[in-house]
C-alpha atoms as a PDB file:
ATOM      1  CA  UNK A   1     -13.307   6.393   5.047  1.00  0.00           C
ATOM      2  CA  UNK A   2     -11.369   8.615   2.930  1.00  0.00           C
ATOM      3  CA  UNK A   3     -11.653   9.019  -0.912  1.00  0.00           C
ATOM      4  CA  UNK A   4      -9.352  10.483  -3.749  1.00  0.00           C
ATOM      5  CA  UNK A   5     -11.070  12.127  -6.877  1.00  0.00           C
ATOM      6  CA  UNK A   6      -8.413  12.804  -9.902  1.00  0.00           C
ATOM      7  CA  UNK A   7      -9.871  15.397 -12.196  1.00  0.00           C
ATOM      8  CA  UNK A   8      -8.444  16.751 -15.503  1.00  0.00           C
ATOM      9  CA  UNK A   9      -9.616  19.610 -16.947  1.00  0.00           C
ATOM     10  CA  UNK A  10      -9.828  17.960 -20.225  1.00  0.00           C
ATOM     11  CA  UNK A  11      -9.902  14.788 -22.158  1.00  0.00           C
ATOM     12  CA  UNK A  12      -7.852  16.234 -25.331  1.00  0.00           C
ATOM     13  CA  UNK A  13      -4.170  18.577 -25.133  1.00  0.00           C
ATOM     14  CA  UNK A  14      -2.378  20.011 -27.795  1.00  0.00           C
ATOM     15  CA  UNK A  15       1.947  19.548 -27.207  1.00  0.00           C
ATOM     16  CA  UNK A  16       3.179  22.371 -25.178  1.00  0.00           C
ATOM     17  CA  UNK A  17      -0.232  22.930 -23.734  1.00  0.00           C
ATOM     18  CA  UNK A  18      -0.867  22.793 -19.615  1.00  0.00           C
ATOM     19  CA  UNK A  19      -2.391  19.801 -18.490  1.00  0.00           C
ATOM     20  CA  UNK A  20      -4.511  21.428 -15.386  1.00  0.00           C
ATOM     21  CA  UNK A  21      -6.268  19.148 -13.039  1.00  0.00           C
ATOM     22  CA  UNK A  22      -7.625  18.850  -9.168  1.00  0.00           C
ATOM     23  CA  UNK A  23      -6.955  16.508  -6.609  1.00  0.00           C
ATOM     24  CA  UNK A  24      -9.813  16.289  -4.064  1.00  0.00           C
ATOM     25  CA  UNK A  25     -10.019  14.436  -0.893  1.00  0.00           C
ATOM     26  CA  UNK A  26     -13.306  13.652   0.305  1.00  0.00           C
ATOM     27  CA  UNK A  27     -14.321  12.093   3.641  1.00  0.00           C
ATOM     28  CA  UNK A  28     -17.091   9.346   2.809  1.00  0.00           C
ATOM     29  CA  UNK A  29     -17.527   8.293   6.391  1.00  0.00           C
ATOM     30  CA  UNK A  30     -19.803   8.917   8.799  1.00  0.00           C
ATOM     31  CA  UNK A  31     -17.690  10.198  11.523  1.00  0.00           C
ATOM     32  CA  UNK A  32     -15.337  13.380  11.313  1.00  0.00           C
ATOM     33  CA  UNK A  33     -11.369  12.758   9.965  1.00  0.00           C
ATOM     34  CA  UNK A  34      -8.352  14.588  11.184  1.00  0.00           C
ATOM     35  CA  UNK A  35      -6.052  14.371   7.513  1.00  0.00           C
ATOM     36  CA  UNK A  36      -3.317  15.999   5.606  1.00  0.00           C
ATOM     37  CA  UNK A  37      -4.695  18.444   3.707  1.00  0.00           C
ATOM     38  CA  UNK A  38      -1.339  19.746   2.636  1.00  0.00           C
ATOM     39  CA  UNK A  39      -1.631  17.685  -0.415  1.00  0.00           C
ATOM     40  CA  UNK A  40       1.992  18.282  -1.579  1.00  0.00           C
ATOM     41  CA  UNK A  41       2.457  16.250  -4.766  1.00  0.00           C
ATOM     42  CA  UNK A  42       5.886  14.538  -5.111  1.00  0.00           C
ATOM     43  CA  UNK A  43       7.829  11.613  -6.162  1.00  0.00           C
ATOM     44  CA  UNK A  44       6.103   8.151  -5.265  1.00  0.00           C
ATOM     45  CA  UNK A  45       9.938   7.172  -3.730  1.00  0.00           C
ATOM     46  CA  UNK A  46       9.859  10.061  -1.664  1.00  0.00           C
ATOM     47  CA  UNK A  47      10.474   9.406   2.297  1.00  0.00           C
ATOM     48  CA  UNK A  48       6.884   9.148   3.822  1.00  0.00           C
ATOM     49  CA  UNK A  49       6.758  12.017   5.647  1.00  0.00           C
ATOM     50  CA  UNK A  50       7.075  13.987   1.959  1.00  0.00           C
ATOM     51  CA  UNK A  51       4.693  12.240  -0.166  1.00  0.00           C
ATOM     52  CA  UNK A  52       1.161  13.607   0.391  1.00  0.00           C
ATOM     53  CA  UNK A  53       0.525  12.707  -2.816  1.00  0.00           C
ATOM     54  CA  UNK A  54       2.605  10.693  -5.807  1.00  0.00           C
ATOM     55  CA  UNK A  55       1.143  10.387  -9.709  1.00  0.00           C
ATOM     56  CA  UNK A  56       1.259   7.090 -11.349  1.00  0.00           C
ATOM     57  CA  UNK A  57       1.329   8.250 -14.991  1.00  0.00           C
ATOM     58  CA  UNK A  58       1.766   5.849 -17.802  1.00  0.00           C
ATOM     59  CA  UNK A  59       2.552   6.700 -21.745  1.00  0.00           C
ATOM     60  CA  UNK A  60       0.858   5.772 -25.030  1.00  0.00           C
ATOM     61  CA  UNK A  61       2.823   2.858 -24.962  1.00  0.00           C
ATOM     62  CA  UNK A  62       2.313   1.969 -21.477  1.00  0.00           C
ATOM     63  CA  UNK A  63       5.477   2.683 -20.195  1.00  0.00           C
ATOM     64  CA  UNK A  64       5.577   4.429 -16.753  1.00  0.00           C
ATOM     65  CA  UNK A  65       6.346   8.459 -17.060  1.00  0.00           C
ATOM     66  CA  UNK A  66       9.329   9.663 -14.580  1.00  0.00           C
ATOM     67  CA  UNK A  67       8.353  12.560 -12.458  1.00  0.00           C
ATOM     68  CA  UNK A  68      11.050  15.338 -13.330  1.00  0.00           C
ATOM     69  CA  UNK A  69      11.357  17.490 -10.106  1.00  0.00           C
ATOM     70  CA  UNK A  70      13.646  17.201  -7.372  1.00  0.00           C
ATOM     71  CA  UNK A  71      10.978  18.403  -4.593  1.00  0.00           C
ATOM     72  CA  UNK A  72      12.350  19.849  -1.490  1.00  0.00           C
ATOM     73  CA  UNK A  73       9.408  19.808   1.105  1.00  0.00           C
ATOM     74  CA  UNK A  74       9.234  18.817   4.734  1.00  0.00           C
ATOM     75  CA  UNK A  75       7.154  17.222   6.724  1.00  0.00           C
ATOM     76  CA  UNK A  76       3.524  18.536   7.306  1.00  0.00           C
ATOM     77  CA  UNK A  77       3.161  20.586  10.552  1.00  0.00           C
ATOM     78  CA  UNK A  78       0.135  21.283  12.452  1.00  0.00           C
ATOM     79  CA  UNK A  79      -1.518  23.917  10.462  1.00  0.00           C
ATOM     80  CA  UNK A  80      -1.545  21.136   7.602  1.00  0.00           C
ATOM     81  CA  UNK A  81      -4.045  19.087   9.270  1.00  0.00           C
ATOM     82  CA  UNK A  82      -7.591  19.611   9.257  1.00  0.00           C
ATOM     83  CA  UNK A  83     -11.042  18.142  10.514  1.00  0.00           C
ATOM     84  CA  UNK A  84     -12.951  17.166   7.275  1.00  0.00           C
ATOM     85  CA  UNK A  85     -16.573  16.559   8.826  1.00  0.00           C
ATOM     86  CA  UNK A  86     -18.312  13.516   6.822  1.00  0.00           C
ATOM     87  CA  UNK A  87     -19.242  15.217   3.567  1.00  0.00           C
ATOM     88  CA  UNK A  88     -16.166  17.881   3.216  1.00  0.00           C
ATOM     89  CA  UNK A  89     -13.381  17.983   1.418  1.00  0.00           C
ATOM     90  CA  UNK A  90      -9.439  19.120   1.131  1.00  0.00           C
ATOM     91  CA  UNK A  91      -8.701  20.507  -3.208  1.00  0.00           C
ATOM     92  CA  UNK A  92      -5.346  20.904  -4.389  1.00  0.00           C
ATOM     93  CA  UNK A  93      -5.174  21.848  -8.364  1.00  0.00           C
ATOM     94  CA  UNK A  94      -1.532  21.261 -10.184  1.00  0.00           C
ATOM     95  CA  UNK A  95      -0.270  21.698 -13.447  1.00  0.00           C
ATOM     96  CA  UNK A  96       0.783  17.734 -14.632  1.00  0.00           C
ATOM     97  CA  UNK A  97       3.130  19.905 -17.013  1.00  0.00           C
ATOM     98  CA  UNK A  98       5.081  20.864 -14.137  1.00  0.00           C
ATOM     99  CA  UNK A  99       5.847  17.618 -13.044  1.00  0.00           C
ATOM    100  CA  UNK A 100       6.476  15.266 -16.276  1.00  0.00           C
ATOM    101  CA  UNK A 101       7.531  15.861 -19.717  1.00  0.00           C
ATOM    102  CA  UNK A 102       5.341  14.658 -22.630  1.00  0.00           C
ATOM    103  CA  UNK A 103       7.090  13.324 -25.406  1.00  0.00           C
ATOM    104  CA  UNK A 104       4.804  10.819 -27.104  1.00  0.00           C
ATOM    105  CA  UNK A 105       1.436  11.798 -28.964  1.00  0.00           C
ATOM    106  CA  UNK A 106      -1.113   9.733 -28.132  1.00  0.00           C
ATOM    107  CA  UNK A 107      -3.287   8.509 -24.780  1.00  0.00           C
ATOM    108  CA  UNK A 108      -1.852   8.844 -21.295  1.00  0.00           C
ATOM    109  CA  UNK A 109      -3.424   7.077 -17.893  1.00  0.00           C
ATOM    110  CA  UNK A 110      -3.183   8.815 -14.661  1.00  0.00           C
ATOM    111  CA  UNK A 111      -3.726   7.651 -11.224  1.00  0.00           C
ATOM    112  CA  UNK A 112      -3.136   9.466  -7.669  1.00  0.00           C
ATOM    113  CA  UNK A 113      -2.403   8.247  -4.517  1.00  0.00           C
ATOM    114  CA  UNK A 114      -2.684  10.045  -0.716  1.00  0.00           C
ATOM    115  CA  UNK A 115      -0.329   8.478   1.437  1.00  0.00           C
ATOM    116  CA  UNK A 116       0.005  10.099   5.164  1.00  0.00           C
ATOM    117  CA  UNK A 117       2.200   8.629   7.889  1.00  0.00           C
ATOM    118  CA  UNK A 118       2.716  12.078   9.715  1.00  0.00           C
ATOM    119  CA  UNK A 119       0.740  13.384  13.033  1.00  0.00           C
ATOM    120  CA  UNK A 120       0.239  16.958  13.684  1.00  0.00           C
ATOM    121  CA  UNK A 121       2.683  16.758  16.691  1.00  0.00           C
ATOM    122  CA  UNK A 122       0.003  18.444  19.492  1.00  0.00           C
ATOM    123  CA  UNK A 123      -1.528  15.201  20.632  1.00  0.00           C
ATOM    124  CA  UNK A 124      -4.581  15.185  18.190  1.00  0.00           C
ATOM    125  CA  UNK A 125      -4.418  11.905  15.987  1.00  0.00           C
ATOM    126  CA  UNK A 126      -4.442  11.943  12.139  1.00  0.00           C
ATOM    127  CA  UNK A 127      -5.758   9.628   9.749  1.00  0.00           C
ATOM    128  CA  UNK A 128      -2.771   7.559   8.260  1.00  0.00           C
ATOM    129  CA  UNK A 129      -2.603   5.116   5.489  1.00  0.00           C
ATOM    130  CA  UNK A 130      -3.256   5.389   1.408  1.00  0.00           C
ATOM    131  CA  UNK A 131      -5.379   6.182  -0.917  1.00  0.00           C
ATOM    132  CA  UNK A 132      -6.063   5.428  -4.614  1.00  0.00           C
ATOM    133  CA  UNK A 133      -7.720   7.586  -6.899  1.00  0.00           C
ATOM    134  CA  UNK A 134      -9.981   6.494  -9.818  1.00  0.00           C
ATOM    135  CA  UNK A 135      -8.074   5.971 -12.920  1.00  0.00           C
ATOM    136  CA  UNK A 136      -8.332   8.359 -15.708  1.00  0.00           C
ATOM    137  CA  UNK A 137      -6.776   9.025 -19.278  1.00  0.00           C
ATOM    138  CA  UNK A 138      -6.005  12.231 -21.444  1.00  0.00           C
ATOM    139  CA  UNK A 139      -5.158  12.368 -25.229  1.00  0.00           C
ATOM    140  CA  UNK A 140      -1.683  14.012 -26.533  1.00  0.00           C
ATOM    141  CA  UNK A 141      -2.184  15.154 -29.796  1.00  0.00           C
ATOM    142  CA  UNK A 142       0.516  15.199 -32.114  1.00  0.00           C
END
């Protein structure tokens, strides 16, 4: 059983300022996980085999956000997979600046989700479905 932590580095940002966070995929099972621990973020309409991992990120208003990069990334290969023993866990920190423009003051909600549909391609088999993240908010101050 995998899990998805979302983690901001704070609850309150000041326009212009970087919104820093960590993704971290933990294995909750009992038994040992072959996974993508690439972690690549990228658009949620991304083909499959790109989207490690998509943000769902909604506005003061409750409006969804639109991720602004066009995200050139292939598939995962081999090296991208890894045994996470129960217990361990894959980290990826980003910059949610770098992805989506914040134009309205107020409180945003965040959600992540791990999606993997790839195999390493040398006859070990990966863990494949999705994953939600807990749901978490951050403050825009005007």
């Amino acid at each position: 059983m995998l899990k998805l932590v979302l983690t901001l580095d704070k609850v309150t940002y000041a326009p212009g300022q970087p919104v820093p966070g960590r993704l971290i995929l933990q294995n909750a099972g009992d038994e040992s996980l072959l996974v993508n621990s690439r972690l690549a973020i990228n658009k949620p309409f991304a083909p499959e085999p790109f989207r490690d991992v998509y943000f769902s990120l909604k506005d003061p208003s409750g409006e969804p956000v639109d991720f602004m990069l066009k995200i050139n990334i292939g598939a995962p290969r081999g090296e991208d997979f890894e045994d996470l023993a129960p217990g361990e866990t894959a980290e990826q920190p980003f910059d949610l600046d770098m992805y989506f423009a914040f134009e309205q003051p107020g409180e945003y909600s965040l959600q992540a989700v791990y999606e993997n549909h790839a195999e390493p391609g040398d006859g070990r088999e990966a863990w494949t479905g999705k994953v939600e993240s807990n749901q978490i908010s951050f403050v825009l101050k005007s």
